[in-house]
C-alpha atoms as a PDB file:
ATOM      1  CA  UNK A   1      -4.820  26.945 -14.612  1.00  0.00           C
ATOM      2  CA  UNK A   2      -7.131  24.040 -14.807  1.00  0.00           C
ATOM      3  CA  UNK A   3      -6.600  22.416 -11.454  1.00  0.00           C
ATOM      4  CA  UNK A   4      -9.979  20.877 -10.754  1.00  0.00           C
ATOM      5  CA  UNK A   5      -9.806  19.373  -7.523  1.00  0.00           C
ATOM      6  CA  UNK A   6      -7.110  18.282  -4.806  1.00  0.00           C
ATOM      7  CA  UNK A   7      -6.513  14.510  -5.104  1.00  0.00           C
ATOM      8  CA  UNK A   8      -4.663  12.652  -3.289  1.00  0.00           C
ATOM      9  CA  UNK A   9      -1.607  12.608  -0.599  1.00  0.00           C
ATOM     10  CA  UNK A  10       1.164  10.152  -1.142  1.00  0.00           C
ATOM     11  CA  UNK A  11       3.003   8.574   1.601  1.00  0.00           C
ATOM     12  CA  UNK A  12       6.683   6.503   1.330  1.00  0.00           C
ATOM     13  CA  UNK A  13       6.505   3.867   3.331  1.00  0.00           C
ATOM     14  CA  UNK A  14       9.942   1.062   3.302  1.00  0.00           C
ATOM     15  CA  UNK A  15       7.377  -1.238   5.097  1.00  0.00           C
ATOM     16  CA  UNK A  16       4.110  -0.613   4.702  1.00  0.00           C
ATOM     17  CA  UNK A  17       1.972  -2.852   6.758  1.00  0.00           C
ATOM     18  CA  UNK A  18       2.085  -0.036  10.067  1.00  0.00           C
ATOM     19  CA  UNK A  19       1.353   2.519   7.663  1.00  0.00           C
ATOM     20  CA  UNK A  20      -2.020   0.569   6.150  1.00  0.00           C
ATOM     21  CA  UNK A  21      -2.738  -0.389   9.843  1.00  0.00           C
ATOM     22  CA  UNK A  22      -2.789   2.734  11.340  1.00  0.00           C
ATOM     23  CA  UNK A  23      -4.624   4.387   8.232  1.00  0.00           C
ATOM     24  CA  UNK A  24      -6.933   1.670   8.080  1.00  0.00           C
ATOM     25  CA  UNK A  25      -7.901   1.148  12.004  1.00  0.00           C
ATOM     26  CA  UNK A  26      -7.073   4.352  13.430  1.00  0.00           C
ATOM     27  CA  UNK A  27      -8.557   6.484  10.561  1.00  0.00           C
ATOM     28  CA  UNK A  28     -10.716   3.980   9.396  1.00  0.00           C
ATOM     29  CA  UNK A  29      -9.481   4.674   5.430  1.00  0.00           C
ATOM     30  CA  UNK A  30     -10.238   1.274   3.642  1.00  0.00           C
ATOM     31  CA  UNK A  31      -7.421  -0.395   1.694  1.00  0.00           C
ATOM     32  CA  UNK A  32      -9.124  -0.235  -1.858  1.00  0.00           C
ATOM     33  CA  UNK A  33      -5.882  -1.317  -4.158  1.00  0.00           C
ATOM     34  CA  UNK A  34      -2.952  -3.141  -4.167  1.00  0.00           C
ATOM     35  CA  UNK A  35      -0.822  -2.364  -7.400  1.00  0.00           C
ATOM     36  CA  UNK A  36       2.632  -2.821  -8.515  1.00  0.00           C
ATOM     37  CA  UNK A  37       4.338  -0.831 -10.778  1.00  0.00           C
ATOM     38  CA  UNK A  38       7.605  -2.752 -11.750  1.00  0.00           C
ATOM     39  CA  UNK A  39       8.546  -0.306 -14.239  1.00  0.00           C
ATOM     40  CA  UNK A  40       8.913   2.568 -11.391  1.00  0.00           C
ATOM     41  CA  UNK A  41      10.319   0.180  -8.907  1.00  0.00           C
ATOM     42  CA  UNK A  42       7.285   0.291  -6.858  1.00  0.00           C
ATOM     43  CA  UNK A  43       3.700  -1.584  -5.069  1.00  0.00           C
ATOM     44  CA  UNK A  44       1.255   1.259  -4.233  1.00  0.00           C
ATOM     45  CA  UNK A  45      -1.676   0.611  -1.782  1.00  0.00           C
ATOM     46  CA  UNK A  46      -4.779   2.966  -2.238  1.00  0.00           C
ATOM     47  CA  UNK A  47      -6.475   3.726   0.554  1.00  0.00           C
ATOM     48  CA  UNK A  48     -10.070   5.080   0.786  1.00  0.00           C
ATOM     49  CA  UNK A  49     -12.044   7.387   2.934  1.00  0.00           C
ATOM     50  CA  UNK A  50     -15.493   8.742   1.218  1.00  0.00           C
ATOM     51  CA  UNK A  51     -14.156  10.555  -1.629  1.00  0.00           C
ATOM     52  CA  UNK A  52     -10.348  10.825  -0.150  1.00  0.00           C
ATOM     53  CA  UNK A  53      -7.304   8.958  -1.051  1.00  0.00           C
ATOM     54  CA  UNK A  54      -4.041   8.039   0.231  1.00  0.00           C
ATOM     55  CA  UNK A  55      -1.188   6.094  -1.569  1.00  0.00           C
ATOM     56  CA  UNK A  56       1.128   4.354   0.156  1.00  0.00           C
ATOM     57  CA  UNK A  57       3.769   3.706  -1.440  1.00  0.00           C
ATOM     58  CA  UNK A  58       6.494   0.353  -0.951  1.00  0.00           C
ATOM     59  CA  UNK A  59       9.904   0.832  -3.198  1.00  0.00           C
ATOM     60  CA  UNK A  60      10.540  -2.438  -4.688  1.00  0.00           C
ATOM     61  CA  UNK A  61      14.363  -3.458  -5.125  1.00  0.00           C
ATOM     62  CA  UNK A  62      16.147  -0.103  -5.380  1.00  0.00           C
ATOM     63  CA  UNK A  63      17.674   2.569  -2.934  1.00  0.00           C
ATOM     64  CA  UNK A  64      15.330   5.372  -2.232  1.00  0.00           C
ATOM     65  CA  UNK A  65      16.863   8.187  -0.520  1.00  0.00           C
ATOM     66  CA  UNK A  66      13.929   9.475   0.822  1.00  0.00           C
ATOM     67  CA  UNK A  67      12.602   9.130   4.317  1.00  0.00           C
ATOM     68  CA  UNK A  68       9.465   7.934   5.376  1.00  0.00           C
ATOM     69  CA  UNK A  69       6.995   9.851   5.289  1.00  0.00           C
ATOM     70  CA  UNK A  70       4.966  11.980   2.996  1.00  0.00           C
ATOM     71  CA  UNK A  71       6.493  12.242  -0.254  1.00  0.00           C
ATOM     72  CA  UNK A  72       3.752  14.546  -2.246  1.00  0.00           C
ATOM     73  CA  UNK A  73       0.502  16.028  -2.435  1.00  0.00           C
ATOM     74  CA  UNK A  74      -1.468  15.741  -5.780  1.00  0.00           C
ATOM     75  CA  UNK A  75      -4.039  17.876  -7.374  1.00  0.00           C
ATOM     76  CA  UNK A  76      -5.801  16.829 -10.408  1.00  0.00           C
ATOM     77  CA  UNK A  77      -5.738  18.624 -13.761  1.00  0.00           C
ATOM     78  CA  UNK A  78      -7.827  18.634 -16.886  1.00  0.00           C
ATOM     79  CA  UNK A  79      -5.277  20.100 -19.263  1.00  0.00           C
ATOM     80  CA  UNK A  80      -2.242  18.579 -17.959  1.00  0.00           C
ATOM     81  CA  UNK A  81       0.073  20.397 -20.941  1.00  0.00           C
ATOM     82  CA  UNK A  82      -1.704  23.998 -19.800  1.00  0.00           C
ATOM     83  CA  UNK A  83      -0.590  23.498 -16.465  1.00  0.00           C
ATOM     84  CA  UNK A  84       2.703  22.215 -17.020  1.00  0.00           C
ATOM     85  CA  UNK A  85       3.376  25.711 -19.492  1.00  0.00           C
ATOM     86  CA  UNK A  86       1.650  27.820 -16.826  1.00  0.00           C
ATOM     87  CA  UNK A  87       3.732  26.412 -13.575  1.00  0.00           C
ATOM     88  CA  UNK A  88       6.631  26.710 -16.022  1.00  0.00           C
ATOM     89  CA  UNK A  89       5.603  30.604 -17.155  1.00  0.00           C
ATOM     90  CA  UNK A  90       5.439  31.353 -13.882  1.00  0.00           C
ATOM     91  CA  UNK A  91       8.953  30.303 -12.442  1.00  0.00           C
ATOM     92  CA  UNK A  92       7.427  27.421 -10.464  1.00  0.00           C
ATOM     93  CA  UNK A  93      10.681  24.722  -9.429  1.00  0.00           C
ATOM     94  CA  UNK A  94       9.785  22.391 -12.096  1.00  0.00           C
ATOM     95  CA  UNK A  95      11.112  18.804 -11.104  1.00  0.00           C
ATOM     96  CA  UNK A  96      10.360  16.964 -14.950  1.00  0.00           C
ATOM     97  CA  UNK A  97      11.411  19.098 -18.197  1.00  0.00           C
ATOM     98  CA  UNK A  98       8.311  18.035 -19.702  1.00  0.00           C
ATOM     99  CA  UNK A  99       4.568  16.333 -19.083  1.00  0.00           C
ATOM    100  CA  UNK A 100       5.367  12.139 -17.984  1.00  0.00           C
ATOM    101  CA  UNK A 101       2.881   9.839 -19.131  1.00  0.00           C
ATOM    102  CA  UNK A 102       2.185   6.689 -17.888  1.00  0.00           C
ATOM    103  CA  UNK A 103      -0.297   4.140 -18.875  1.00  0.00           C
ATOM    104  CA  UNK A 104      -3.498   6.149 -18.334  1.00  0.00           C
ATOM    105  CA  UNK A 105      -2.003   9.045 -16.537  1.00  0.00           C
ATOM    106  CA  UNK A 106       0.208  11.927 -17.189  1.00  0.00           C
ATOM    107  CA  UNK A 107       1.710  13.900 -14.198  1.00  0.00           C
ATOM    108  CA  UNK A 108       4.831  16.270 -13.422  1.00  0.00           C
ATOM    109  CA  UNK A 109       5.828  17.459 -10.206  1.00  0.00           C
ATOM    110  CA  UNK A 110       6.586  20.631  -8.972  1.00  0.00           C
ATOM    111  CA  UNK A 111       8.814  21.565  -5.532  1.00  0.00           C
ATOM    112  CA  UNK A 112       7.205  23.868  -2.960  1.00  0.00           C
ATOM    113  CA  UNK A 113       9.279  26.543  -1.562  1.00  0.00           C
ATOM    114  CA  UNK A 114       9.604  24.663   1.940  1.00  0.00           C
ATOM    115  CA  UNK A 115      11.039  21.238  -0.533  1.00  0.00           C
ATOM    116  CA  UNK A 116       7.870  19.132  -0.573  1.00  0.00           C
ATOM    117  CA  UNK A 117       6.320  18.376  -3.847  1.00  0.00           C
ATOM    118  CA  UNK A 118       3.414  18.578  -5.732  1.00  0.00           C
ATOM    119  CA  UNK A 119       2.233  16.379  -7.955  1.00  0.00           C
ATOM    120  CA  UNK A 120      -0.170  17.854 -10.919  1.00  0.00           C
ATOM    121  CA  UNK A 121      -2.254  14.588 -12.360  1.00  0.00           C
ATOM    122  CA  UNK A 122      -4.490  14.048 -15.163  1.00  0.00           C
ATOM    123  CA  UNK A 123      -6.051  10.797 -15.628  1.00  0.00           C
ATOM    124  CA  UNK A 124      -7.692   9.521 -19.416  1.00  0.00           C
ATOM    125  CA  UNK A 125     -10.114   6.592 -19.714  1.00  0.00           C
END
């Protein structure tokens, strides 16, 4: 595999502004980022600690069925398409049928035995 690193944890948040507080003045994580992403339905707020991350993310004008809370874990790849035919060689749960890009990114998930998922990320300049 050519996971380099762990990346980042992603949390779904309906309203976010309790979420940012608590991260921000409990935890003292810096909010770094507002984006939105209307394409995916969605404003993400990035959230800095040092060299950590947290996303939290808002859905924008659609019905999630997911609960609050933390909706993935991410770990960063440098050969997204090896990883996606290794997880896949494997028998990992495999949540996409192939690599998603996006903008600068491509990513596909994968679903831990216990249901949460995992997001496997590679990001190009």
């Amino acid at each position: 595999m050519a996971l380099i690193r762990f990346d980042h944890v992603s949390v779904l948040a309906h309203e976010p502004t309790p979420v940012i507080s608590f991260y921000r003045d409990v935890l003292g994580f810096e909010l770094v980022q507002e984006r939105e992403i209307k394409e995916m339905k969605m404003v993400i707020f990035d959230l800095k600690v040092r060299d950590d991350f947290i996303e939290v993310i808002q859905p924008v004008g659609q019905e999630m069925k997911m609960a609050d809370g933390i909706k993935h874990i991410a770990f960063e790849s440098d050969d997204i398409e090896a990883d996606f035919k290794s997880f896949h060689a494997k028998g990992a749960k495999l949540v996409h049928k192939e690599v998603q890009k996006f903008g600068n990114v491509a990513f596909f998930f994968i679903q831990a035995p216990t249901g949460e998922f995992v997001e496997i990320i590679q990001y190009f300049e």
